[in-house]
N, C-alpha and C. Protein backbone atom coordinates (compact mmCIF):
# COMPACT_ATOMS: atom_id res chain seq x y z
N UNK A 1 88.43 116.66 105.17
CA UNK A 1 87.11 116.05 105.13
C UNK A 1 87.28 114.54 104.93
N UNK A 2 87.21 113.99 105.70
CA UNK A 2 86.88 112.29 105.69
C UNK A 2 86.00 111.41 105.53
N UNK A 3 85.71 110.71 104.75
CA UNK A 3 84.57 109.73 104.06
C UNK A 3 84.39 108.37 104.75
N UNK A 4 82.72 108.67 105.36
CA UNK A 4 82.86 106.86 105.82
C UNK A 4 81.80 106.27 105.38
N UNK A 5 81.33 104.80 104.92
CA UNK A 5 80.40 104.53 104.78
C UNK A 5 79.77 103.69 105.55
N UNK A 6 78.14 103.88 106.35
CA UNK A 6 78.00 103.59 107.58
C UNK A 6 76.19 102.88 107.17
N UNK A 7 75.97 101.95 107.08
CA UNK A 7 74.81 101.17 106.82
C UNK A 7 73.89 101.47 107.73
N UNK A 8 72.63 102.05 107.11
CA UNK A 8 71.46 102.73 107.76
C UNK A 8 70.04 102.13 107.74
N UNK A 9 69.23 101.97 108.48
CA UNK A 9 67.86 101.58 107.77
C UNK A 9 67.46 102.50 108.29
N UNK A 10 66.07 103.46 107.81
CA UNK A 10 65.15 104.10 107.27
C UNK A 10 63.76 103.77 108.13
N UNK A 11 63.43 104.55 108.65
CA UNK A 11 62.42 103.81 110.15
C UNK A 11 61.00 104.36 109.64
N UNK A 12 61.16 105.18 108.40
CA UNK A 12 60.33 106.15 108.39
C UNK A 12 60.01 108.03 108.47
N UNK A 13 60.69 107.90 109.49
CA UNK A 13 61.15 109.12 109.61
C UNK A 13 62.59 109.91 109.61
N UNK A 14 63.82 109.06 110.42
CA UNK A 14 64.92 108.81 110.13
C UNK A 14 65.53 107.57 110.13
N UNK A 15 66.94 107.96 109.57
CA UNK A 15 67.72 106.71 109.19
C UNK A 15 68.64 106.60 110.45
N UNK A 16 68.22 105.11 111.07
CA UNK A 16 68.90 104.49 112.14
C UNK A 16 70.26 104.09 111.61
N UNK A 17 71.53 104.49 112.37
CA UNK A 17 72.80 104.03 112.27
C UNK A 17 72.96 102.30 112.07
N UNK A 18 73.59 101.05 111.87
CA UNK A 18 73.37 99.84 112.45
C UNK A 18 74.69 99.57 112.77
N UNK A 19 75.77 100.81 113.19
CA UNK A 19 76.86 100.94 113.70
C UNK A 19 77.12 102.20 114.31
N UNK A 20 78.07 102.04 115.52
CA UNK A 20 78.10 103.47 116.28
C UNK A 20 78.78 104.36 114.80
N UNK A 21 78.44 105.96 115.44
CA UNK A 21 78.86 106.96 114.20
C UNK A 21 80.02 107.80 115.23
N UNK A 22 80.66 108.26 114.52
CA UNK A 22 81.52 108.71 115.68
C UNK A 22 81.64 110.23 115.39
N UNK A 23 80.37 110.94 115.72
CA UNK A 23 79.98 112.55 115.17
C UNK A 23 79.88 112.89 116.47
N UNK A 24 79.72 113.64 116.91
CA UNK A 24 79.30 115.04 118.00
C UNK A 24 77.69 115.21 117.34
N UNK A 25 76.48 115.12 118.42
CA UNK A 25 75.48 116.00 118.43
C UNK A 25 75.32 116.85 117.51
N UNK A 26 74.72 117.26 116.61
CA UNK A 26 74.45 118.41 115.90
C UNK A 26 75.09 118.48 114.86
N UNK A 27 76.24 117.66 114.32
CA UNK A 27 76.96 117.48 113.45
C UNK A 27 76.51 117.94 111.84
N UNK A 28 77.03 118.31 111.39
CA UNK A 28 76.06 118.28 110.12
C UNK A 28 76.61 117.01 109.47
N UNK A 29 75.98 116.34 108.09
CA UNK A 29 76.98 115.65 107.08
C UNK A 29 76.03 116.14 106.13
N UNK A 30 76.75 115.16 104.86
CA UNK A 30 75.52 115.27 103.51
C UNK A 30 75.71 113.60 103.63
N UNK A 31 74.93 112.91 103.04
CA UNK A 31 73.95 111.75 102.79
C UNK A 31 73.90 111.53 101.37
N UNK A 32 74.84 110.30 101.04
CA UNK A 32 74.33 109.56 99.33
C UNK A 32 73.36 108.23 100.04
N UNK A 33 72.32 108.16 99.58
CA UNK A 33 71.71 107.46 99.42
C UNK A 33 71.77 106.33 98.21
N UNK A 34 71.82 104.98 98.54
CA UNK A 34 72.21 103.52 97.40
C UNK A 34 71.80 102.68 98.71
N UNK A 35 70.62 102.26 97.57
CA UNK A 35 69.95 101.15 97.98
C UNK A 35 70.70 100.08 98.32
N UNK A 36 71.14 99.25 99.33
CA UNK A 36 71.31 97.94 99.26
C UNK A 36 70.12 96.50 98.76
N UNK A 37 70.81 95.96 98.22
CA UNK A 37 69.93 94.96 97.74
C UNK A 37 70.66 93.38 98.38
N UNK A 38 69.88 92.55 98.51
CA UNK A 38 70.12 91.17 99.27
C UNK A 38 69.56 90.37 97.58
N UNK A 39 70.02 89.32 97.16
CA UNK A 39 70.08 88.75 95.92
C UNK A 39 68.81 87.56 96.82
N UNK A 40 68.32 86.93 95.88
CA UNK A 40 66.57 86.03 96.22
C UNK A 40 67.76 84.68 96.45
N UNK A 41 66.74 83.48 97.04
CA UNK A 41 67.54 82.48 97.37
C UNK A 41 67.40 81.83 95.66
N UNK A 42 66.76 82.30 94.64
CA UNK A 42 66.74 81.75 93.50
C UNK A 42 68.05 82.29 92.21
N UNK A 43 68.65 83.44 92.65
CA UNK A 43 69.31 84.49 92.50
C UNK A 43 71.21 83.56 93.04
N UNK A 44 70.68 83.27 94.49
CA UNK A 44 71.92 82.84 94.59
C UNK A 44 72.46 81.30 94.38
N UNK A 45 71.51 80.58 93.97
CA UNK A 45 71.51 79.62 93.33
C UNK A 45 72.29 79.35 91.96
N UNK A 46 71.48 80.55 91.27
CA UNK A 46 71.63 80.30 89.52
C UNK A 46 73.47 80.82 89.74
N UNK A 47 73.77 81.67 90.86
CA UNK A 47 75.53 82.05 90.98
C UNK A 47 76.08 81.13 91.27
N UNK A 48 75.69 80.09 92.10
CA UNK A 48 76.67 79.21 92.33
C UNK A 48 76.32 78.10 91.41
N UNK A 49 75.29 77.76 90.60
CA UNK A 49 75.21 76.84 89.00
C UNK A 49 76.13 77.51 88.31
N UNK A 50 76.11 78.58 88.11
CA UNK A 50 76.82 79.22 87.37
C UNK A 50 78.53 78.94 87.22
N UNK A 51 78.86 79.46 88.90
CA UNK A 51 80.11 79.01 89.34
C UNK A 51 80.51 77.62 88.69
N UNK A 52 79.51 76.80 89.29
CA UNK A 52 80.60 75.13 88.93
C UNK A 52 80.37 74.93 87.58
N UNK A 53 79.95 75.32 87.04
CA UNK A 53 79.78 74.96 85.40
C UNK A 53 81.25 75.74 85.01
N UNK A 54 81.59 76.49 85.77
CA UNK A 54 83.14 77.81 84.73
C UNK A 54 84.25 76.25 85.37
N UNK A 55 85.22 76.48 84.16
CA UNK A 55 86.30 75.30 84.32
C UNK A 55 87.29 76.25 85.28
N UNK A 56 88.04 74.97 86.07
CA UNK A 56 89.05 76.09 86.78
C UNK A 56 89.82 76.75 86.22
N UNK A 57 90.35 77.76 86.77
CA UNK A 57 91.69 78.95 86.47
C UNK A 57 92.95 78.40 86.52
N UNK A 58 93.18 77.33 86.85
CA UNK A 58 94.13 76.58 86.51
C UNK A 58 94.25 74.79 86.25
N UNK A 59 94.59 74.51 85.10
CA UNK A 59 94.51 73.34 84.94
C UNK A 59 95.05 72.44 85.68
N UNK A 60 96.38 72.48 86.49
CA UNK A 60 97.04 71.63 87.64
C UNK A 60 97.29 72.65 88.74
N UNK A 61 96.71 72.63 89.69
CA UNK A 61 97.07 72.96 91.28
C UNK A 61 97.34 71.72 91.68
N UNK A 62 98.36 72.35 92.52
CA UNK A 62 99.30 71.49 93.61
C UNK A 62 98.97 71.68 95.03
N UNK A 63 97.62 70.95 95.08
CA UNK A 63 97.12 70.93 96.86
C UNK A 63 97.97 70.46 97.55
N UNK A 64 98.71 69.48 97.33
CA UNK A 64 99.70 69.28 98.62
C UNK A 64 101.03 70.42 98.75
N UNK A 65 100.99 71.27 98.05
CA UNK A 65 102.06 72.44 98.27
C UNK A 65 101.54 73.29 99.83
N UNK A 66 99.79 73.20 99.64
CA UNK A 66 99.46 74.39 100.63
C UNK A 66 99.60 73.51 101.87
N UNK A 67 100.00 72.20 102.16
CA UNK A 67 99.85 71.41 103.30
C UNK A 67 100.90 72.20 104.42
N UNK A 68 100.32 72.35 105.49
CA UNK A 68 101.28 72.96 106.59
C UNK A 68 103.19 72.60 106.56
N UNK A 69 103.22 71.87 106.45
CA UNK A 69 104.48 70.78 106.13
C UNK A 69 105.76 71.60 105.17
N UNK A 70 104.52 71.88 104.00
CA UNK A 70 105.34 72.55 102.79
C UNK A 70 105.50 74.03 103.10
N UNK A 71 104.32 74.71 103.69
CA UNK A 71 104.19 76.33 103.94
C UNK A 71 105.25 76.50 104.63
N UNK A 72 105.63 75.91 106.10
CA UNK A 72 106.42 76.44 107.10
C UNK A 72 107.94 75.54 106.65
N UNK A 73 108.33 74.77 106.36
CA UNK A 73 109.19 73.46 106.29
C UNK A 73 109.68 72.92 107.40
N UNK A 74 108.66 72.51 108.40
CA UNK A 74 108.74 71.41 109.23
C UNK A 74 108.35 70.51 109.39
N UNK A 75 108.86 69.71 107.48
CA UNK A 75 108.71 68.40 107.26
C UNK A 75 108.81 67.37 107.78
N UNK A 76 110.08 67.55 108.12
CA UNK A 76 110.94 66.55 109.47
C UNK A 76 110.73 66.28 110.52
N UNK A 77 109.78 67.74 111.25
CA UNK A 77 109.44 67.08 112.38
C UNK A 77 108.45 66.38 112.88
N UNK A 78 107.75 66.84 111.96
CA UNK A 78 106.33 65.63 111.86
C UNK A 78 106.29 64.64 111.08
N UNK A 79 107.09 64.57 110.37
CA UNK A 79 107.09 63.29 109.65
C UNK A 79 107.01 61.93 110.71
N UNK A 80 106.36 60.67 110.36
CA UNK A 80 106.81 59.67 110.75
C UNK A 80 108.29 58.91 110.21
C-alpha cells in the first residue's frame, strides 16, 4: 500500500485533483482531510520582522569562500 499526498479543492460536491492522480477508474482510496491554510499578507510580514530582528547563526561567515573561484579551484584561471 503506497501513500501519496495530492492537493485537492472541494467544488462542492467533489474534490478536484490540482495534479494528475495516477489511479484506474473506480479505484477506491480513503481520504485524510487537513485544511491548507495560506498565512494573511499581515501574517507574513510580522515573519519576516521577526526574521531580521533574530541575530545570525553565525558570528563570522566567510562569503568569499562560497565565490566560484574557491568552490571549484580555478583560481588561476580567471584570475587577472
Amino acid at each position: 500500500m503506497s501513500t501519496r499526498v495530492i492537493e485537492a479543492e472541494y467544488d462542492g460536491k467533489v474534490f478536484v485533483p490540482k495534479q494528475p492522480v495516477p489511479l484506474s477508474a473506480g479505484q477506491v482510496v480513503r481520504l485524510f482531510i487537513q485544511e491548507v491554510t495560506t498565512p494573511s499578507e499581515a501574517e507574513w510580514e510580522a515573519f519576516f520582522q521577526d526574521l531580521d530582528r533574530r541575530p545570525p547563526r553565525t558570528s563570522s561567515f566567510d562569503f568569499d569562500a562560497l565565490r566560484r573561484e574557491n568552490l571549484y579551484g580555478d583560481r588561476d584561471e580567471y584570475s587577472p
